[in-house]
Protein backbone atom coordinates (compact mmCIF):
# COMPACT_ATOMS: atom_id res chain seq x y z
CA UNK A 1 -50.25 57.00 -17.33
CA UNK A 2 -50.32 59.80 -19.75
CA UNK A 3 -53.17 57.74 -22.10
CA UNK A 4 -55.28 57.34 -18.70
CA UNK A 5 -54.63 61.44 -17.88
CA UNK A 6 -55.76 61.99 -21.67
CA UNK A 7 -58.83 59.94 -21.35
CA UNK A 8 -59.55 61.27 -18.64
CA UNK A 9 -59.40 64.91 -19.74
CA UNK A 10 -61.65 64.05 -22.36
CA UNK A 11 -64.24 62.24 -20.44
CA UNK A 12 -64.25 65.25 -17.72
CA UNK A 13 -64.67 67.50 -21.18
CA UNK A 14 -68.00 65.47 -22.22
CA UNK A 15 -69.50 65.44 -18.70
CA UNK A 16 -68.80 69.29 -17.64
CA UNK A 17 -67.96 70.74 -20.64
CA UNK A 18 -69.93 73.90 -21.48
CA UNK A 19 -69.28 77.62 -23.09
CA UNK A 20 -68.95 79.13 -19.75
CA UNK A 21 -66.39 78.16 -17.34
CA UNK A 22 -66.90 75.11 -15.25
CA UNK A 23 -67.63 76.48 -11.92
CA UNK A 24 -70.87 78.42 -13.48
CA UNK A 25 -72.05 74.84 -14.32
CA UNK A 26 -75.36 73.75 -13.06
CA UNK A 27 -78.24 71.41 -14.06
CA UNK A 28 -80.25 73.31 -15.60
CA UNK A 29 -83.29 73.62 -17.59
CA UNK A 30 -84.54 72.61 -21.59
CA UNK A 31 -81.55 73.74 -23.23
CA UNK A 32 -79.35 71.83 -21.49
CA UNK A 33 -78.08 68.30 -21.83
CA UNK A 34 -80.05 65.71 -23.92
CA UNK A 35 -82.77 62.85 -23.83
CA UNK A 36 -81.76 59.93 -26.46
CA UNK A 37 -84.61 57.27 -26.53
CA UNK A 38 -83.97 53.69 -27.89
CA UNK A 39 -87.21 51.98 -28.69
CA UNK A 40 -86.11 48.17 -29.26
CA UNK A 41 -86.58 44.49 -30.69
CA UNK A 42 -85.27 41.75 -29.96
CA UNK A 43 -82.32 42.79 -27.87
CA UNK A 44 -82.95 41.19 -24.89
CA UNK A 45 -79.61 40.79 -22.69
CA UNK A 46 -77.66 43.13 -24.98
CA UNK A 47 -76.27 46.34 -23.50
CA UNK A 48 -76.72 49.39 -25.95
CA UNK A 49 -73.24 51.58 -25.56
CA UNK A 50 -73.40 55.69 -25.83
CA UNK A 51 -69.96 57.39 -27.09
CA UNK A 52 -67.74 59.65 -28.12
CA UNK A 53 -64.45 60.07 -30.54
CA UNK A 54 -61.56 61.57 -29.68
CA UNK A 55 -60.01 62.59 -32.74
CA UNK A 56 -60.69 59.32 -35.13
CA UNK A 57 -63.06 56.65 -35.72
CA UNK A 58 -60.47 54.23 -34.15
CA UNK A 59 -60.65 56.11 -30.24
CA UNK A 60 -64.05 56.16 -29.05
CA UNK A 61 -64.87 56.01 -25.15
CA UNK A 62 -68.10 54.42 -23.85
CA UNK A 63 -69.98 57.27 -21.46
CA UNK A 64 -72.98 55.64 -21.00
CA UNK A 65 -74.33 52.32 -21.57
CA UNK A 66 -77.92 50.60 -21.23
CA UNK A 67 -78.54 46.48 -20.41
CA UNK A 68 -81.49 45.82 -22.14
CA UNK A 69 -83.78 43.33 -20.21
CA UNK A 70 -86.90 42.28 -22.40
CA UNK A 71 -87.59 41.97 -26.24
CA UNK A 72 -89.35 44.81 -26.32
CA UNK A 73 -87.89 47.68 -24.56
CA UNK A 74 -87.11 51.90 -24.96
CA UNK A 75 -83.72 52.44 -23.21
CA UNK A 76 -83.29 56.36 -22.61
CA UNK A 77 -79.50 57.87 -22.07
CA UNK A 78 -80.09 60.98 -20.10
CA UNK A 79 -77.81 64.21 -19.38
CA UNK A 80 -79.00 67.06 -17.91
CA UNK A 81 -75.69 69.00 -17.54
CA UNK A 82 -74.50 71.02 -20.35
CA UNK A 83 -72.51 69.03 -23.56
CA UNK A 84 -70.39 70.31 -26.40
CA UNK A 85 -72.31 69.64 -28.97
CA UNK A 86 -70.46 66.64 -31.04
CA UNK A 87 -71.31 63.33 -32.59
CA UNK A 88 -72.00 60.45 -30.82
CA UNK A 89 -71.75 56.42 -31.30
CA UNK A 90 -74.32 53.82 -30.78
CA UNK A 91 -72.91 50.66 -31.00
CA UNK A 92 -74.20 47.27 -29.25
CA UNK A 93 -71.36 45.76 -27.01
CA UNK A 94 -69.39 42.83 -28.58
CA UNK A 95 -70.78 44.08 -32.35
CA UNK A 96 -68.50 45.91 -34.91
CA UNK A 97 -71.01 48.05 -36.49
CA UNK A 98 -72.47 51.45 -35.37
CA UNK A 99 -74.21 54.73 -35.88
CA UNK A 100 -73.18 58.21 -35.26
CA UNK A 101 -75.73 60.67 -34.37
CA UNK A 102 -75.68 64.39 -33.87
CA UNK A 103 -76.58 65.75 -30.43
CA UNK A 104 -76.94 68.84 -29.34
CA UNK A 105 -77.93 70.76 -25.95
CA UNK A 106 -81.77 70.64 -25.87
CA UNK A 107 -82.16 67.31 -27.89
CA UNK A 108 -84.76 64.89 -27.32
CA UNK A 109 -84.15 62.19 -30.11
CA UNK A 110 -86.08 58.90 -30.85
CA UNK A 111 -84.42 55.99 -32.45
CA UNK A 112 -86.06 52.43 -33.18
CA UNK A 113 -83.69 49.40 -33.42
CA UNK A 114 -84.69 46.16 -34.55
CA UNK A 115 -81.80 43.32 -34.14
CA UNK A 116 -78.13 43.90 -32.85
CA UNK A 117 -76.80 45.60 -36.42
CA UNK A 118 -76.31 48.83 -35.04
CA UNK A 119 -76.09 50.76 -37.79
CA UNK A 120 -79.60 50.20 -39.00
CA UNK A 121 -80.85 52.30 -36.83
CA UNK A 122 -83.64 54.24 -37.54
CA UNK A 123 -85.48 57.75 -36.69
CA UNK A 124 -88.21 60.24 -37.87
CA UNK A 125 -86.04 63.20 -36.45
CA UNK A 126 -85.31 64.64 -39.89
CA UNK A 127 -81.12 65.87 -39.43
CA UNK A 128 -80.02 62.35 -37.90
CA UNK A 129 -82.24 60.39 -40.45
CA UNK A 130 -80.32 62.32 -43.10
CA UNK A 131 -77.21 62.15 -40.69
CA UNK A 132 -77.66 58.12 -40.87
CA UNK A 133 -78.08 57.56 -44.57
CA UNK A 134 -74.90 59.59 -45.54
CA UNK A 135 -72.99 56.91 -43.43
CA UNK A 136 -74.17 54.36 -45.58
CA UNK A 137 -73.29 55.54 -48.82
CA UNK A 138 -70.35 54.04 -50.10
CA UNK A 139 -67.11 56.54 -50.15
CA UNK A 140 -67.13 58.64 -53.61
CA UNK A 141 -67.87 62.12 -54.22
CA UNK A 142 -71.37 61.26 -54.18
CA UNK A 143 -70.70 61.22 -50.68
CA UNK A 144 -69.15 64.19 -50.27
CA UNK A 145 -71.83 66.04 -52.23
CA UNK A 146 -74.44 64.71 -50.48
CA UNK A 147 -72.61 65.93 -47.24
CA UNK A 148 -72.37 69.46 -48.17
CA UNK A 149 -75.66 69.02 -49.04
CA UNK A 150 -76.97 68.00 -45.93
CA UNK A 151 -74.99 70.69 -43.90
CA UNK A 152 -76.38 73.18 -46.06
CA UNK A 153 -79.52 72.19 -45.22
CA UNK A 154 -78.96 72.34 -41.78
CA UNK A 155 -76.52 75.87 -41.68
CA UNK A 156 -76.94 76.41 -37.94
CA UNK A 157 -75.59 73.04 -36.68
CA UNK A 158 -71.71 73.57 -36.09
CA UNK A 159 -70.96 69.99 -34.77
CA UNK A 160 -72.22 69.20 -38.35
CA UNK A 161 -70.28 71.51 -39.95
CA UNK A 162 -66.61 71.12 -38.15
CA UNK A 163 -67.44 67.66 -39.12
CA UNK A 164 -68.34 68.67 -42.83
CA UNK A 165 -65.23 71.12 -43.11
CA UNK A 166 -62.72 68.10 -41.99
CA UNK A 167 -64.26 65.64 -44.59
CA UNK A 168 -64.24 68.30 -47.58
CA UNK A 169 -60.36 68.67 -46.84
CA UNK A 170 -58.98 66.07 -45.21
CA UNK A 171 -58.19 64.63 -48.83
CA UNK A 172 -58.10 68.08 -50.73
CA UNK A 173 -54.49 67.94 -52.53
CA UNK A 174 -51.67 71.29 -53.14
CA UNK A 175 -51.78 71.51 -57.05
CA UNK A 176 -47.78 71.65 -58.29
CA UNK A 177 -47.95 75.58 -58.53
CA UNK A 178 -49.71 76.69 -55.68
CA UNK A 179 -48.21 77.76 -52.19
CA UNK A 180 -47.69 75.49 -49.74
CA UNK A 181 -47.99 77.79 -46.82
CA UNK A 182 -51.22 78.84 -48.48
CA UNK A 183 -52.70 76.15 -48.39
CA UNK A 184 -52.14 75.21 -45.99
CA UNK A 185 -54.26 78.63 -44.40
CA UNK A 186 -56.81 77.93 -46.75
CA UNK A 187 -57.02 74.68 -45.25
CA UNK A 188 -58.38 76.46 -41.95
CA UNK A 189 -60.24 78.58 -43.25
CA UNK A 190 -63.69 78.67 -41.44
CA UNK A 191 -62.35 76.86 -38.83
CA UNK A 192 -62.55 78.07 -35.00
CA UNK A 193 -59.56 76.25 -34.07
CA UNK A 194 -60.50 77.05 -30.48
CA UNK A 195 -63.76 75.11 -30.59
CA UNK A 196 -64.29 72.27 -27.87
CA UNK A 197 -65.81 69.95 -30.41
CA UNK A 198 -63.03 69.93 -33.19
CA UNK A 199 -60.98 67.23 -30.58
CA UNK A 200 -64.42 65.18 -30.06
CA UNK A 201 -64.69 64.80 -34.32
CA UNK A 202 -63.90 61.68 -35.74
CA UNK A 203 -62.03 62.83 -38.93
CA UNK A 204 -59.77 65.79 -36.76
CA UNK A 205 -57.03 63.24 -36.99
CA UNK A 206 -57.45 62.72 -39.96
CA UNK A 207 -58.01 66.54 -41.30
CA UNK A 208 -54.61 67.38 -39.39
CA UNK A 209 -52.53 64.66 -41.37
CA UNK A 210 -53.72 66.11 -44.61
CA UNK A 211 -52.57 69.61 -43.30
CA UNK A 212 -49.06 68.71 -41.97
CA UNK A 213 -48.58 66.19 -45.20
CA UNK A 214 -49.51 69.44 -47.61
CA UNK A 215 -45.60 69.61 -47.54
CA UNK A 216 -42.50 67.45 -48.10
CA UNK A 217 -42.20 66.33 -44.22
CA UNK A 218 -38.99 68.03 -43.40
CA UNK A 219 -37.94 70.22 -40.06
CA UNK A 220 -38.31 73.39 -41.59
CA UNK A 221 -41.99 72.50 -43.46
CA UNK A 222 -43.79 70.99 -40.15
CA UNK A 223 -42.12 74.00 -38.15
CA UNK A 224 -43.78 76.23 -40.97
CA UNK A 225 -47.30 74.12 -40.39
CA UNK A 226 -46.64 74.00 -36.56
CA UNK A 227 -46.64 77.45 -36.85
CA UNK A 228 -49.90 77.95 -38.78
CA UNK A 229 -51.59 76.17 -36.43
CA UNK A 230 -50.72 77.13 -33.40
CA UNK A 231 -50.90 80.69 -33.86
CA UNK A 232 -51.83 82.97 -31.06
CA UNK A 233 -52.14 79.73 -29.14
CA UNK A 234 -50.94 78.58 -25.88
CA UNK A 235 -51.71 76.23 -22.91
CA UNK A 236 -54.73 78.07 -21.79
CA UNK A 237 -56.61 77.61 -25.22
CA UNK A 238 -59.47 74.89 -25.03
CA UNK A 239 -57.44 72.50 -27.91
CA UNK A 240 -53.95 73.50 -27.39
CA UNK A 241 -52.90 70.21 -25.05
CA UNK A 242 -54.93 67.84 -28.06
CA UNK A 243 -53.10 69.81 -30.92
CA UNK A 244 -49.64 69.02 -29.31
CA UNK A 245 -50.57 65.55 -28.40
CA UNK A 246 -51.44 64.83 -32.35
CA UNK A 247 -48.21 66.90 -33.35
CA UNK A 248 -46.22 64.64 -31.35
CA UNK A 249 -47.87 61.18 -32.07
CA UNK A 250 -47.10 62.41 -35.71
CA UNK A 251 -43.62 63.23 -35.51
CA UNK A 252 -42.96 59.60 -34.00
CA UNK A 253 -44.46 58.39 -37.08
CA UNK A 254 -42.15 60.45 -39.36
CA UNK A 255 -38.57 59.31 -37.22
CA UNK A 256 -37.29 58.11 -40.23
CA UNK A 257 -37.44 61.50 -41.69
CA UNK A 258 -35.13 63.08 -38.75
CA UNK A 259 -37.37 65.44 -38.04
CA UNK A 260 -35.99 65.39 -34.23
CA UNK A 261 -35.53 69.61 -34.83
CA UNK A 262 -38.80 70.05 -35.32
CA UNK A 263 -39.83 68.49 -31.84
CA UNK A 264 -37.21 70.28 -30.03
CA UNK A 265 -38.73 73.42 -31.73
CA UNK A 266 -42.45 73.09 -30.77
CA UNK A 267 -41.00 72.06 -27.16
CA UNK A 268 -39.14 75.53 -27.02
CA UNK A 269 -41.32 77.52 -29.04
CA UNK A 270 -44.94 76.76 -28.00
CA UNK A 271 -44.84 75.02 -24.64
CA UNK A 272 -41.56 75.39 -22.65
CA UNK A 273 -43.03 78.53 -21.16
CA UNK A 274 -44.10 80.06 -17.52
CA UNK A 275 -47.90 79.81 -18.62
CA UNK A 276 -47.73 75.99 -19.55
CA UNK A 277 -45.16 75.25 -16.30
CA UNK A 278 -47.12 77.09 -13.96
CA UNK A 279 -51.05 76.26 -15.00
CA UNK A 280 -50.33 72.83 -16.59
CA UNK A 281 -47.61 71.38 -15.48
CA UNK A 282 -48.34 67.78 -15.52
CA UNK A 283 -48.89 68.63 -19.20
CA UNK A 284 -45.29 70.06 -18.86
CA UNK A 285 -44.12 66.78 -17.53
CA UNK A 286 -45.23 65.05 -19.98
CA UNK A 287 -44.35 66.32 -23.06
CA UNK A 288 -41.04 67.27 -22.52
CA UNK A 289 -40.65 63.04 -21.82
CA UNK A 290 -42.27 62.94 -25.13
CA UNK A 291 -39.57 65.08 -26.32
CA UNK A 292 -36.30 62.74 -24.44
CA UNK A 293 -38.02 59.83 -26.72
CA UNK A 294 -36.79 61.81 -30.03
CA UNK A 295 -33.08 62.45 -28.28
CA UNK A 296 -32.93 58.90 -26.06
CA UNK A 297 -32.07 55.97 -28.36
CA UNK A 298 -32.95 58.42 -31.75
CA UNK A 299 -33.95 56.28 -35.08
CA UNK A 300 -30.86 54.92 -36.07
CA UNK A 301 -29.36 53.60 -33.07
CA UNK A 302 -29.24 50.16 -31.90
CA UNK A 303 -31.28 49.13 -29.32
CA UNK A 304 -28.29 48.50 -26.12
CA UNK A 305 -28.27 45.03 -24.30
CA UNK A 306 -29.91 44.66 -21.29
CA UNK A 307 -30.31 41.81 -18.92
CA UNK A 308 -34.51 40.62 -17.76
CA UNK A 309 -35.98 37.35 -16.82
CA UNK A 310 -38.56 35.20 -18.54
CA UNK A 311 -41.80 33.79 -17.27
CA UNK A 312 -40.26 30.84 -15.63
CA UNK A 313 -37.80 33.11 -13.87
CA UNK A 314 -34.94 32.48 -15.83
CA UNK A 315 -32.32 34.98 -17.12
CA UNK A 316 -32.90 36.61 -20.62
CA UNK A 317 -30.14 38.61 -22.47
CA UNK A 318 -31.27 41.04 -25.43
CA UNK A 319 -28.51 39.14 -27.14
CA UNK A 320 -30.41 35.81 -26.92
CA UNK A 321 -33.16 37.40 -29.30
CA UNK A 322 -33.28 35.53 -32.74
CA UNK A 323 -33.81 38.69 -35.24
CA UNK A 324 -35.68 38.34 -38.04
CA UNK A 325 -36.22 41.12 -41.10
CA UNK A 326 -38.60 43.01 -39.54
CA UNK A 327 -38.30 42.62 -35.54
CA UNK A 328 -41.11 44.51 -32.47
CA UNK A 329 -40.02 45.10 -28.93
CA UNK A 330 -43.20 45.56 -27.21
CA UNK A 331 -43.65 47.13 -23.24
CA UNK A 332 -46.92 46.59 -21.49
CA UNK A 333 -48.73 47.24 -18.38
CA UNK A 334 -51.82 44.90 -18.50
CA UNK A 335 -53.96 47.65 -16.27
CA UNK A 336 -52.92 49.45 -19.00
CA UNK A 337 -56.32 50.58 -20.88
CA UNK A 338 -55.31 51.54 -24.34
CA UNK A 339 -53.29 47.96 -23.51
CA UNK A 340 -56.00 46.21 -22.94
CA UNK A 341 -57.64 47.12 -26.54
CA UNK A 342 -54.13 47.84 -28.46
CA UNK A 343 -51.91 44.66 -27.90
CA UNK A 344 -54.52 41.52 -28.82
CA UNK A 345 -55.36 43.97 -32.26
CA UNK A 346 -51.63 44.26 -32.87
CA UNK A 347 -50.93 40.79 -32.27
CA UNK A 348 -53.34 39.73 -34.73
CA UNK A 349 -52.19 42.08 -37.22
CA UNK A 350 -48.75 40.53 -37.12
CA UNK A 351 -49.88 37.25 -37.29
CA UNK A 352 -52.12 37.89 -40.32
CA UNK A 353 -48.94 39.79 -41.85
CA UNK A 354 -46.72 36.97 -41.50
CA UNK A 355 -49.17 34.48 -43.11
CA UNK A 356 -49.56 37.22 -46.06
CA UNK A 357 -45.47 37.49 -46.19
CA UNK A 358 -44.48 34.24 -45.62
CA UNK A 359 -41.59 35.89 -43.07
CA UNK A 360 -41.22 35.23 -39.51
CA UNK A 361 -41.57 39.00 -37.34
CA UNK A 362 -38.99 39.02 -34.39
CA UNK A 363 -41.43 39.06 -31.72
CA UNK A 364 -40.43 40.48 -28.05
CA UNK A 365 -42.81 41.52 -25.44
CA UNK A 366 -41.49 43.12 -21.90
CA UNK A 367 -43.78 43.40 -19.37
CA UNK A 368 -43.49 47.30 -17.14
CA UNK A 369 -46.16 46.21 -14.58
CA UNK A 370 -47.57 43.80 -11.76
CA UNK A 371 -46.07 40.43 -12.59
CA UNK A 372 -49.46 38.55 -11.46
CA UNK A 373 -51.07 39.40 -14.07
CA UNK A 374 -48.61 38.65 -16.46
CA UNK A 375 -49.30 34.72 -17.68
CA UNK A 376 -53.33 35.76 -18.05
CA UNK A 377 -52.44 38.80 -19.88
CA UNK A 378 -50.07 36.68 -22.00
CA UNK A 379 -53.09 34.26 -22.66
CA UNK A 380 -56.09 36.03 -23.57
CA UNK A 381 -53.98 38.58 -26.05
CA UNK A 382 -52.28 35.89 -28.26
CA UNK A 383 -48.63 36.64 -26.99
CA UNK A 384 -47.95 32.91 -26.28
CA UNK A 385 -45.68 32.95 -29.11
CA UNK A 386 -43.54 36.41 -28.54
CA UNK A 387 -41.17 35.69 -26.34
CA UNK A 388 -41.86 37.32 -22.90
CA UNK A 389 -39.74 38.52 -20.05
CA UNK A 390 -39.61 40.85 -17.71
CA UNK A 391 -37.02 43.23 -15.33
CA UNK A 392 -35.43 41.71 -12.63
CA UNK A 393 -36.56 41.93 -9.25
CA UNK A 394 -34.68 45.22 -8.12
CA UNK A 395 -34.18 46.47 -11.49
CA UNK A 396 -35.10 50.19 -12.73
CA UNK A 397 -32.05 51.50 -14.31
CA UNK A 398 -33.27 48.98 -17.42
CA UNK A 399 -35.93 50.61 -17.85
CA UNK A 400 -34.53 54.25 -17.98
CA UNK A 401 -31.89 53.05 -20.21
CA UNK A 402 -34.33 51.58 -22.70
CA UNK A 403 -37.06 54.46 -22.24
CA UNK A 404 -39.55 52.33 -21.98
CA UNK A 405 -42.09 54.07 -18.98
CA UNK A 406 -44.90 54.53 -21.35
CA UNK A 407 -47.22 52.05 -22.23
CA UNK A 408 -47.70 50.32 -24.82
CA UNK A 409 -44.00 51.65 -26.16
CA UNK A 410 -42.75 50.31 -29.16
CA UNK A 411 -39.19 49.64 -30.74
CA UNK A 412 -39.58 48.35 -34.57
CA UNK A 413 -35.91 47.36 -35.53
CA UNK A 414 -34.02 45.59 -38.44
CA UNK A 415 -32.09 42.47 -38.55
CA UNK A 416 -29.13 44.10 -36.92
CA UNK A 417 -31.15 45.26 -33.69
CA UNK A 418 -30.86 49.21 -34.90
CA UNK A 419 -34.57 51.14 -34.39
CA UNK A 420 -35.86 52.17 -37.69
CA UNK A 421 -39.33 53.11 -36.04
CA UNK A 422 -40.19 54.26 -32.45
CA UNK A 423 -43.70 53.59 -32.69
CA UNK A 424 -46.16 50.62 -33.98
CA UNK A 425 -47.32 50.80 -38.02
CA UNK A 426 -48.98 48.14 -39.68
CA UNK A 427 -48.51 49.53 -42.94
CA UNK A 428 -44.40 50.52 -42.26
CA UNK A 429 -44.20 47.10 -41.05
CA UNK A 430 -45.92 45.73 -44.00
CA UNK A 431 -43.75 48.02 -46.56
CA UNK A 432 -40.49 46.57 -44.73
CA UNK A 433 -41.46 42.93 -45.00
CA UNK A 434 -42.04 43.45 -48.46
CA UNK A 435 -38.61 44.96 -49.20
């Protein structure tokens, strides 16, 4: 529920989003919105998708898309309401590669494609033709110069340049001498943390990582970068809710750490307030059961028993559970959309990793929703060979006890059953295999 409230924050943000406040909104005239013409060959029965990030290259979120019908065809994506200016994806549905172009209110763009690899798109219009060959460089400093290049040759563009900034530092390093706090400011320098487009940028995530990792992760060095950031900030700010949301997807990575202080803190500190309870309280809601995550079953613990059933309707204990090394409790709701595209990449991953280990992964995956889709879910995302059960008719105190009302929720544990991760990572699973 809270990934479909995100999403759909951000998709309302793309649609209505504009410098003024929404209810001045109106379709307006040239300056507003954009025209983004397709001119293409041999793409009969493929269906051209429009969209945007939401904080890295791995989250994007279709807003438009286009079925083309003959070999020969210009598709034309259309918006006449007011945008935040950001990049976009053009990717053709079912392929892996893409393009990312820069729109901006007032833009009429032409594009020719020839074929179904997206990312040879082409176009005369001369910022996105630069825009376009950058991508294709391979990743050196080459890259990078040619980037601040390009974005000084195009000064006035801000999507361009938040996107510039975050590449420039998202791998900048603190020499041994110099201050980590800062840095860490000169980090943000030049920044207008308050921008609409910095949570649309592919690389934010990324950027934010490099800011928060500037310092030995500790309680008292993220409370010092929680700080930094969120100064003079609150729940009214445009990128206030998406700052928190990365803060505390990062601190789930770092459990191992015990870092459990420095949740509790930016709960008390920055959100547990009368502006966030009374103007955002879903918000509220749902951070502070971010927050019972890092105090419910804490890193460290073993997971309790509990009681389900499997497919077949027979009784499962948590005790029956053949541990391996490395072991994943998975929960799932297959209408679930970050579900839907998480679980069958995931499932893959492990597979692959226990070819390239030669180790077996404890495998469990508990279903939280409608049990009719359950067997087709299990299916068409590879989980034929996790073992899969599900709460007992009746049963919700399971659930509470195993905080498990998110979805997908994971519990990575060792060969005793005790949670040394309350999140999924390839690469900590990797690192633990290879122990």
């Amino acid at each position: 529920m809270k990934k479909i409230l995100f999403l759909f924050t951000i998709f309302t943000s793309v649609f209505l989003f504009s410098q003024k406040p929404a209810a001045k909104i109106v379709p307006s005239g040239k300056s507003d919105g954009y025209i983004i013409n397709i001119k293409t060959e041999n793409l009969a029965g493929k269906i051209i998708k429009l969209s945007i990030y939401s904080g890295n290259y791995k989250q994007s979120y279709k807003i438009d898309s286009m079925k083309v019908k003959t070999n020969v065809e210009t598709v034309s994506f259309k918006q006449k309401q007011r945008i935040i200016p950001v990049i976009y994806q053009i990717a053709i549905s079912g392929k892996p590669t893409k393009s990312d172009i820069l729109v901006s209110n007032g833009s009429v763009l032409n594009f020719v494609l020839n074929g179904d690899n997206a990312s040879e798109l082409t176009t005369n219009d001369v910022l996105n033709k630069s825009f376009i060959e950058y991508q294709k460089m391979p990743i050196s400093e080459q890259k990078n110069i040619a980037l601040k290049a390009l974005q000084a040759k195009f000064p006035q563009n801000n999507t361009l340049k938040i996107f510039t900034l975050f590449e420039l530092r998202k791998s900048l390093k603190k020499t041994k001498d110099e201050d980590g706090v800062a840095f860490r400011k000169s980090l943000l320098k030049g920044i207008d943390l308050n921008d609409k487009a910095v949570q649309l940028m592919p690389n934010a995530y990324a950027f934010l990582n490099n800011f928060f990792s500037a310092m030995p992760i500790d309680n008292e060095n993220y409370k010092s970068g929680v700080d930094i950031l969120l100064a003079n900030q609150n729940c009214n700010n445009n990128n206030f809710k998406f700052y928190v949301d990365w803060i505390f997807k990062n601190l789930e990575l770092h459990q191992t750490q015990n870092i459990n202080d420095a949740a509790q803190y930016v709960f008390n500190q920055y959100i547990n307030n009368k502006t966030c309870i009374d103007k955002q309280k879903t918000f509220y809601d749902a951070t502070f059961k971010k927050l019972s995550s890092f105090t419910k079953l804490p890193v460290g613990t073993v997971l309790p028993e509990f009681e389900m059933k499997k497919m077949s309707g027979d009784a499962y204990r948590f005790s029956d559970f053949k541990k391996e090394k490395v072991n994943i409790v998975m929960f799932y709701d297959p209408l679930c959309e970050h579900c839907q595209t998480e679980v069958p990449k995931i499932t893959k991953e492990i597979e692959e990793l226990e070819k390239e280990t030669n180790q077996k992964v404890g495998k469990l995956a508990v279903l939280n929703g409608n049990s009719s889709l359950w067997k087709d879910f299990v299916d068409k995302n590879n989980l034929k060979d996790w073992e899969n059960v599900t709460y007992k008719d009746g049963d919700t105190k399971t659930q509470e006890n195993l905080d498990a009302f998110s979805n997908p929720k994971f519990y990575i544990l060792d060969k005793n059953g005790k949670i040394i991760l309350k999140t999924y990572g390839y690469s900590f699973v990797r690192s633990q295999l290879l122990k």
